[in-house]
C-alpha atoms as a PDB file:
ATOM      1  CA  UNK A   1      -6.956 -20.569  -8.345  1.00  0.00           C
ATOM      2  CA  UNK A   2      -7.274 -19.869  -4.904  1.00  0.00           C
ATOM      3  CA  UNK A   3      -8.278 -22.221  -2.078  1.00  0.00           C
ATOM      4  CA  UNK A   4     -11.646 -21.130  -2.154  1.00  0.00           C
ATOM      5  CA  UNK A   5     -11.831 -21.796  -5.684  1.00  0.00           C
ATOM      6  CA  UNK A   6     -12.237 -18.500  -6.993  1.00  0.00           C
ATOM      7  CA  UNK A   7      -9.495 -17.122  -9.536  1.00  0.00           C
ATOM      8  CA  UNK A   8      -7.720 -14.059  -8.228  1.00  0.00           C
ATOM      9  CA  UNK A   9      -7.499 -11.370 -10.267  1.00  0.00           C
ATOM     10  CA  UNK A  10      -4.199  -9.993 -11.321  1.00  0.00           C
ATOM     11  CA  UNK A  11      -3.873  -6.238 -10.865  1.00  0.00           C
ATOM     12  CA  UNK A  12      -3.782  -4.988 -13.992  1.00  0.00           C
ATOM     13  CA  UNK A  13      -0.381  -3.160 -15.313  1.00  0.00           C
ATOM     14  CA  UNK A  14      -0.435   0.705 -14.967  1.00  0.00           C
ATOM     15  CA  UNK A  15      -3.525   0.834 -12.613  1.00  0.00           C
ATOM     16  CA  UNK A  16      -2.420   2.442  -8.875  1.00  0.00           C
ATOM     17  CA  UNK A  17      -1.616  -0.068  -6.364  1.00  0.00           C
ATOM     18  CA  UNK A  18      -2.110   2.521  -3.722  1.00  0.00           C
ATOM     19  CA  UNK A  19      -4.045   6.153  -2.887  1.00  0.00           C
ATOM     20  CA  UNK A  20      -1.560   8.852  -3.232  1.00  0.00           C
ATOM     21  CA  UNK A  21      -0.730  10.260   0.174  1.00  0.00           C
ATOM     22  CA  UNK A  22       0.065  13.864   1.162  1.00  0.00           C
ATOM     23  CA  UNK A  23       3.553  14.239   1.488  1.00  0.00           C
ATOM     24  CA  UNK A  24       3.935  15.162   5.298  1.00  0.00           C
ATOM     25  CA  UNK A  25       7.074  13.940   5.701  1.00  0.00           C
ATOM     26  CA  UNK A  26      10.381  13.209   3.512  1.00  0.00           C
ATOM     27  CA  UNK A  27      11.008  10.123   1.147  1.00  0.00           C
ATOM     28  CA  UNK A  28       6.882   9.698   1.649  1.00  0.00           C
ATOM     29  CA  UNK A  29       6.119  10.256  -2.121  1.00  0.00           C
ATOM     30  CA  UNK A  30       8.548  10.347  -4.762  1.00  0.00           C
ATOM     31  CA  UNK A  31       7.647  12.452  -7.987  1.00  0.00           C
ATOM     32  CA  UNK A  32       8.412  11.198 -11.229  1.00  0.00           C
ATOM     33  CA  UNK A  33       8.039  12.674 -14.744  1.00  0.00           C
ATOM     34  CA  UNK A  34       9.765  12.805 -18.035  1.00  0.00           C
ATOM     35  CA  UNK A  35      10.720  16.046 -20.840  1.00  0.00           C
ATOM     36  CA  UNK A  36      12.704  16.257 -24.220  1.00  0.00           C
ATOM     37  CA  UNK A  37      14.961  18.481 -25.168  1.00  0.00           C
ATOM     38  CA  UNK A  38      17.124  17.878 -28.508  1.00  0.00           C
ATOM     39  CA  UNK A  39      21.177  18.469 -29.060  1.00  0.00           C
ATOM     40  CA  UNK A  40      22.495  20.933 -32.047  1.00  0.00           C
ATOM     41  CA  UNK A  41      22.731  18.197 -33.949  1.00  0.00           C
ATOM     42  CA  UNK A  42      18.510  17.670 -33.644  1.00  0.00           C
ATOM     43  CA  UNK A  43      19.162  14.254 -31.814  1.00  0.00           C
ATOM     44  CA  UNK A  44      17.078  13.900 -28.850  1.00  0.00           C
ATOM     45  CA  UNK A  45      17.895  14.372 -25.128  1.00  0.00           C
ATOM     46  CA  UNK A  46      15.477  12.105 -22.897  1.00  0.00           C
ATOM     47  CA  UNK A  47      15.092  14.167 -18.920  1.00  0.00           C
ATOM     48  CA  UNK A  48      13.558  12.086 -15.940  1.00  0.00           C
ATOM     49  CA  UNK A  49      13.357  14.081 -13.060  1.00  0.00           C
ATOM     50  CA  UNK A  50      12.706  12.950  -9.431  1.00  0.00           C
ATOM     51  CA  UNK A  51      11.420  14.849  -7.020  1.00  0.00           C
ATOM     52  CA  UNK A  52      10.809  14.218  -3.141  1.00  0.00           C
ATOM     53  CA  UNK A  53       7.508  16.074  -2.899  1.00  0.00           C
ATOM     54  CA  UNK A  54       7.730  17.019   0.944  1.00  0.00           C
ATOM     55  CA  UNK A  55      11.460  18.410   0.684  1.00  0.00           C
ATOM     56  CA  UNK A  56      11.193  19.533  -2.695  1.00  0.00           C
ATOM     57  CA  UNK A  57      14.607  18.346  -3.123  1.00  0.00           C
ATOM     58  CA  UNK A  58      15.459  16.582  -7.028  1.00  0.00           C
ATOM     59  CA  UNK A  59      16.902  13.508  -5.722  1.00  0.00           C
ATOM     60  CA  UNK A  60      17.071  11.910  -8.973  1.00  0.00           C
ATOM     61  CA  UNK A  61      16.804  11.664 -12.981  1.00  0.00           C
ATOM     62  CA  UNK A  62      18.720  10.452 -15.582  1.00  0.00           C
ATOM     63  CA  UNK A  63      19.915  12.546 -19.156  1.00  0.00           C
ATOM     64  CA  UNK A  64      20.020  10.404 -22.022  1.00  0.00           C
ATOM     65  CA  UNK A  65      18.640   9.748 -25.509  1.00  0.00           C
ATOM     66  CA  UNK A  66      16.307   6.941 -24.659  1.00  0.00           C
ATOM     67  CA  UNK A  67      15.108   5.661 -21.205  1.00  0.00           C
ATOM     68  CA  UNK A  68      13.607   2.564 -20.896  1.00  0.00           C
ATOM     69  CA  UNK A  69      11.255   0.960 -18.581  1.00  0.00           C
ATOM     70  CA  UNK A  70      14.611  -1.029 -17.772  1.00  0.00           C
ATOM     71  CA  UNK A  71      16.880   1.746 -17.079  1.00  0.00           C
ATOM     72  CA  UNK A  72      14.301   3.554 -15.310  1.00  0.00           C
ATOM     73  CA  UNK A  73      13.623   0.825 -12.852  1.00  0.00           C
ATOM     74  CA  UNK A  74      17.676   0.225 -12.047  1.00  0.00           C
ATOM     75  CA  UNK A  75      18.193   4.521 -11.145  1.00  0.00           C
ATOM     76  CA  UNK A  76      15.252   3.710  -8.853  1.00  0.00           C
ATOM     77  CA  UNK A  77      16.938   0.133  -7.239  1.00  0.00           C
ATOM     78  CA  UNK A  78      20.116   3.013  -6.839  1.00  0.00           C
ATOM     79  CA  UNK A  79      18.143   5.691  -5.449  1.00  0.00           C
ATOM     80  CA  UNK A  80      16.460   3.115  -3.047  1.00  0.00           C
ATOM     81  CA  UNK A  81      19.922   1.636  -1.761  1.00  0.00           C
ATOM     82  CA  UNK A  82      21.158   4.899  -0.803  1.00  0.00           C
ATOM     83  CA  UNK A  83      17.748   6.268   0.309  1.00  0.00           C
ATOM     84  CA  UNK A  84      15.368   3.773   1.183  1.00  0.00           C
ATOM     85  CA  UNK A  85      12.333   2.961  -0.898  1.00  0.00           C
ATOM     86  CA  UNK A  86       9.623   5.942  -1.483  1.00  0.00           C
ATOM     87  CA  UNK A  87       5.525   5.098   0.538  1.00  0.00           C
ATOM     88  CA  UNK A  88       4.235   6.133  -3.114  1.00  0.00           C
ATOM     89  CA  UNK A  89       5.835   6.905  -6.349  1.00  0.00           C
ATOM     90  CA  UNK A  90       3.345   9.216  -8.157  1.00  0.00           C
ATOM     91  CA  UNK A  91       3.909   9.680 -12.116  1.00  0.00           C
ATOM     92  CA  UNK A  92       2.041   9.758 -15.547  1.00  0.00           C
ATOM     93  CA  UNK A  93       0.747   6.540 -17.091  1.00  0.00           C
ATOM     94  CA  UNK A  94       3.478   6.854 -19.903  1.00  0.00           C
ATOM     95  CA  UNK A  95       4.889   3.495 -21.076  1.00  0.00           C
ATOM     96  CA  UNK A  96       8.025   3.173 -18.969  1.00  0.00           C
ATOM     97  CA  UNK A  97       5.710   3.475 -15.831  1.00  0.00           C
ATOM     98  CA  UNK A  98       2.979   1.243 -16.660  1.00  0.00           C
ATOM     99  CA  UNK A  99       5.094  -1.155 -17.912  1.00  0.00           C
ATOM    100  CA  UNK A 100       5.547  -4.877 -16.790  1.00  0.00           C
ATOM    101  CA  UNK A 101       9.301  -3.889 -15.679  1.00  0.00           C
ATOM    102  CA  UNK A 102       8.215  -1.167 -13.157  1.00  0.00           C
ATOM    103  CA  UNK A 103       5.148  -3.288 -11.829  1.00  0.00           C
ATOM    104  CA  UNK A 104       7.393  -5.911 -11.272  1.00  0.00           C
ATOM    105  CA  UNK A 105      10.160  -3.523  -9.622  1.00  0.00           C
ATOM    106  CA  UNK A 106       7.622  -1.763  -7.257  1.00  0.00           C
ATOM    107  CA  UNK A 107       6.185  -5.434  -6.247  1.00  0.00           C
ATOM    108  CA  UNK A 108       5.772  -4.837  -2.293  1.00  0.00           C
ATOM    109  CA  UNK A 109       8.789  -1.902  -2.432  1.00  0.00           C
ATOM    110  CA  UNK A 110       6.514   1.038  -2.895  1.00  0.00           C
ATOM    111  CA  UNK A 111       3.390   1.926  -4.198  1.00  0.00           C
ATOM    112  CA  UNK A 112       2.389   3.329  -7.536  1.00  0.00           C
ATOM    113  CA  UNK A 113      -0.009   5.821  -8.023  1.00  0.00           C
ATOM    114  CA  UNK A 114      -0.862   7.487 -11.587  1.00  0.00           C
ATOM    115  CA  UNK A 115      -1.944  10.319 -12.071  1.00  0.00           C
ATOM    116  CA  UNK A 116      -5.211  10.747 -14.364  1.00  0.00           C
ATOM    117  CA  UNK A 117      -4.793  10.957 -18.357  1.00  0.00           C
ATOM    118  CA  UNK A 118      -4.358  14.817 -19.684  1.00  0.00           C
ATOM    119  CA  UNK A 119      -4.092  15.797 -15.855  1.00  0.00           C
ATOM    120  CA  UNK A 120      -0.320  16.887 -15.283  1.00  0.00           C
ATOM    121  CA  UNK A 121      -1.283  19.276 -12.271  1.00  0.00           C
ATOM    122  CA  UNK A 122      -2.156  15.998  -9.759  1.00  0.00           C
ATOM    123  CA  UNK A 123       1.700  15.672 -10.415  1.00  0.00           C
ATOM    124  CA  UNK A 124       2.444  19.267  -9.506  1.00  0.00           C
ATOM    125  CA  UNK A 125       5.618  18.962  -7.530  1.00  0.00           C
ATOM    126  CA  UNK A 126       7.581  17.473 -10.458  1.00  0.00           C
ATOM    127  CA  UNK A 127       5.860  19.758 -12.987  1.00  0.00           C
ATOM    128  CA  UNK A 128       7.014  23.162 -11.146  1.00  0.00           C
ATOM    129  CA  UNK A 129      10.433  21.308 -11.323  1.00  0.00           C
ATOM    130  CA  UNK A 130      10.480  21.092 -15.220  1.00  0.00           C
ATOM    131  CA  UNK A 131       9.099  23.988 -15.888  1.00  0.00           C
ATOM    132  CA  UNK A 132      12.127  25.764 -13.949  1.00  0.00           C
ATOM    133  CA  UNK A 133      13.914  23.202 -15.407  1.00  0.00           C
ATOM    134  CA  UNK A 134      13.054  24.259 -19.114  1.00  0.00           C
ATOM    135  CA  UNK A 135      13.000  27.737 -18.271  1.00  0.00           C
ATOM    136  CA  UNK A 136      16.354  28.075 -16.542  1.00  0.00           C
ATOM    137  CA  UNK A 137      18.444  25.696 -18.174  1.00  0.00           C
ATOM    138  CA  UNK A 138      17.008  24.200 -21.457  1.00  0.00           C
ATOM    139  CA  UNK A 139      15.819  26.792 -23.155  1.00  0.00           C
ATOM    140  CA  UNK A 140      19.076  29.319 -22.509  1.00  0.00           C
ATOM    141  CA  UNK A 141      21.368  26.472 -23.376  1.00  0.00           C
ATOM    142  CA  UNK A 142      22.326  24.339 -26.494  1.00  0.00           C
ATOM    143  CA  UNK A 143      23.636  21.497 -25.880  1.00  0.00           C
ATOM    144  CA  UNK A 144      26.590  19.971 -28.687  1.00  0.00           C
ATOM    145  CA  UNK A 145      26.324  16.557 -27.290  1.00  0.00           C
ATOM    146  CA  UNK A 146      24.846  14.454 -24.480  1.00  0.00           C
ATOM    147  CA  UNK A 147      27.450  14.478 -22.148  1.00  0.00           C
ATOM    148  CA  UNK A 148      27.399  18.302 -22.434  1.00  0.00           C
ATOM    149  CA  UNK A 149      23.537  18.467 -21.696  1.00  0.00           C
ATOM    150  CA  UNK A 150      24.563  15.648 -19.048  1.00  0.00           C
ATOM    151  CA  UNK A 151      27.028  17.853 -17.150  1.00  0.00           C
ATOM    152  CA  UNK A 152      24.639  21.234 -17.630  1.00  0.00           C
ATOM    153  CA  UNK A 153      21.811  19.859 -16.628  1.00  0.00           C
ATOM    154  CA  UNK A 154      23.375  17.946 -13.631  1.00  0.00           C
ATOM    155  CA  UNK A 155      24.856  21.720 -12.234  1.00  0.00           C
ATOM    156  CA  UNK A 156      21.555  23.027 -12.768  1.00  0.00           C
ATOM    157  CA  UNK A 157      20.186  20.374 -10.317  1.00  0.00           C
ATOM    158  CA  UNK A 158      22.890  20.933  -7.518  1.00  0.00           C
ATOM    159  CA  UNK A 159      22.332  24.915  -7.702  1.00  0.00           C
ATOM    160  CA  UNK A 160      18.507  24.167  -7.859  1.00  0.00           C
ATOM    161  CA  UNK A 161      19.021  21.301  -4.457  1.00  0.00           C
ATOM    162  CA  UNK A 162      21.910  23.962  -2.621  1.00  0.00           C
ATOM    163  CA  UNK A 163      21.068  27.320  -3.291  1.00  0.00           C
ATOM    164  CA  UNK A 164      17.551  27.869  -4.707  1.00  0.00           C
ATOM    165  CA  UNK A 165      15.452  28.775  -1.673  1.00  0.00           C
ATOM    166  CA  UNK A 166      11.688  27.989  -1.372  1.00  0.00           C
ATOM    167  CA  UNK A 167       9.293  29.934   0.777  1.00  0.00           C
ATOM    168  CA  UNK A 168       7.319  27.054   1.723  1.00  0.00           C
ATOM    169  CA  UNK A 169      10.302  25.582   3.101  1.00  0.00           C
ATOM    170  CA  UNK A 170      11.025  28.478   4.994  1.00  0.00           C
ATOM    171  CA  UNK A 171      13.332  30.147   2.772  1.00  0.00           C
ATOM    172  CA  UNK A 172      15.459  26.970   2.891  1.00  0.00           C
ATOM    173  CA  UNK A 173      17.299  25.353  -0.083  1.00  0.00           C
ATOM    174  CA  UNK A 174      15.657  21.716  -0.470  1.00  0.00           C
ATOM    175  CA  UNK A 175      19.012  20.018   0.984  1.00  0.00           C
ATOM    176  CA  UNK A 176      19.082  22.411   3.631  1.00  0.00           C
ATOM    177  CA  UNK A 177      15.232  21.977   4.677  1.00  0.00           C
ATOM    178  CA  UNK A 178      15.742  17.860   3.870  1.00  0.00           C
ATOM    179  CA  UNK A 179      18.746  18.068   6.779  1.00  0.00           C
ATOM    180  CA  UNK A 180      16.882  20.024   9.414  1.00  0.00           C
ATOM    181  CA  UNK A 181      13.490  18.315   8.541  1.00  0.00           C
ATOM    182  CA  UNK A 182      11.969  16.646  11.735  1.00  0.00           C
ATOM    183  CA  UNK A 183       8.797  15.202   9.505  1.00  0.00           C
ATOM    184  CA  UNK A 184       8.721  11.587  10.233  1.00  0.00           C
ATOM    185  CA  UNK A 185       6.389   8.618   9.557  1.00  0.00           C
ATOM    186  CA  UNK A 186       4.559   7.259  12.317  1.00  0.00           C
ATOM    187  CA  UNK A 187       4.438   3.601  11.350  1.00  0.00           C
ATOM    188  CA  UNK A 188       6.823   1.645   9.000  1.00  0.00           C
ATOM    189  CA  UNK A 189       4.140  -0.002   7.919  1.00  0.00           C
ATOM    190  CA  UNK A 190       3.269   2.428   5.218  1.00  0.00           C
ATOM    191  CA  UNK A 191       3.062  -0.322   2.075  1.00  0.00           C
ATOM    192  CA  UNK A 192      -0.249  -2.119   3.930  1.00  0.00           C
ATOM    193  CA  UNK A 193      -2.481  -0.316   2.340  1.00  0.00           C
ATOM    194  CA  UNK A 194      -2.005  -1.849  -1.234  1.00  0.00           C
ATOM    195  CA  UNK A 195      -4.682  -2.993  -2.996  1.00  0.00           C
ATOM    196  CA  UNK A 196      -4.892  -6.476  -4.260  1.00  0.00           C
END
């Protein structure tokens, strides 16, 4: 109970702790989103993908045959050491992001904002990602194990950060337009707004 003798209300798990902001500058709001692909063998191949929605860069993602809330949460805490922590990080209300373990993670490092049920295009950035993605790579390769969908998929990325240019990023590749981008926040203080 609180001093005033009211209870407070625990946020409930896999509601948004904050509004989703547009993505004026880099590392503002991280885009995060999942897709299956299987091996020769029919065994499945688990894809998170993570997407900087300003630079339009793919500065994450993992390639295996599960992903847990767990695992999910510990390639963010590495992503985060090397990059600092994300304003937002906008994503489906699948299991591994409304879980306890990615509530807990987030606590006051970033904010969470899910998109609504059956509405994939308020998660657009990451979406145009996987469907190149699929298009590009999964669907014109087969993969005869995971650490061959591991190392295919991981090139794909690094021609898709280095080379693929982008017309709304001035014909830049994403790393390119990330290195050159003069975007910045005007207060650190973007994690106030939080709601309780």
């Amino acid at each position: 109970m609180s001093p005033s003798g009211e209870r407070r209300r625990r946020k409930r798990v896999g509601s948004s702790t904050v509004d989703a902001p547009a993505a004026v500058a880099p590392n503002l709001v991280w885009a995060v989103d999942f897709q299956f692909d299987a091996d020769e063998q029919g065994r499945p191949i688990k894809i998170c993908s993570i997407v900087d929605e300003h630079t339009r860069e793919c500065i994450g993602g993992l390639v295996e045959r599960s992903i847990t809330a767990d695992r999910l949460t510990a390639h963010l805490e590495d992503l985060v050491a090397v990059r600092g922590a994300p304003a937002v990080l906008r994503s489906d209300n699948g299991p591994e992001f409304i879980s306890d373990a990615m509530a807990d993670w987030a606590g006051t490092r970033t904010g969470l904002f899910y998109i609504p049920p059956g509405s994939p295009w308020h998660n657009g950035y990451v979406e145009s990602f996987n469907s190149r993605l699929r298009d590009e790579c999964l669907n014109i390769n087969s993969f005869y194990s995971l650490l061959h969908a591991q190392v295919v998929i991981g090139d794909w990325k690094t021609e898709y950060n280095h080379d693929r240019r982008h017309s709304s990023l001035g014909y830049l590749a994403p790393v390119d337009y990330a290195r050159q981008c003069t975007h910045q926040l005007e207060t650190d203080d973007s994690h106030s707004d939080r709601t309780e």
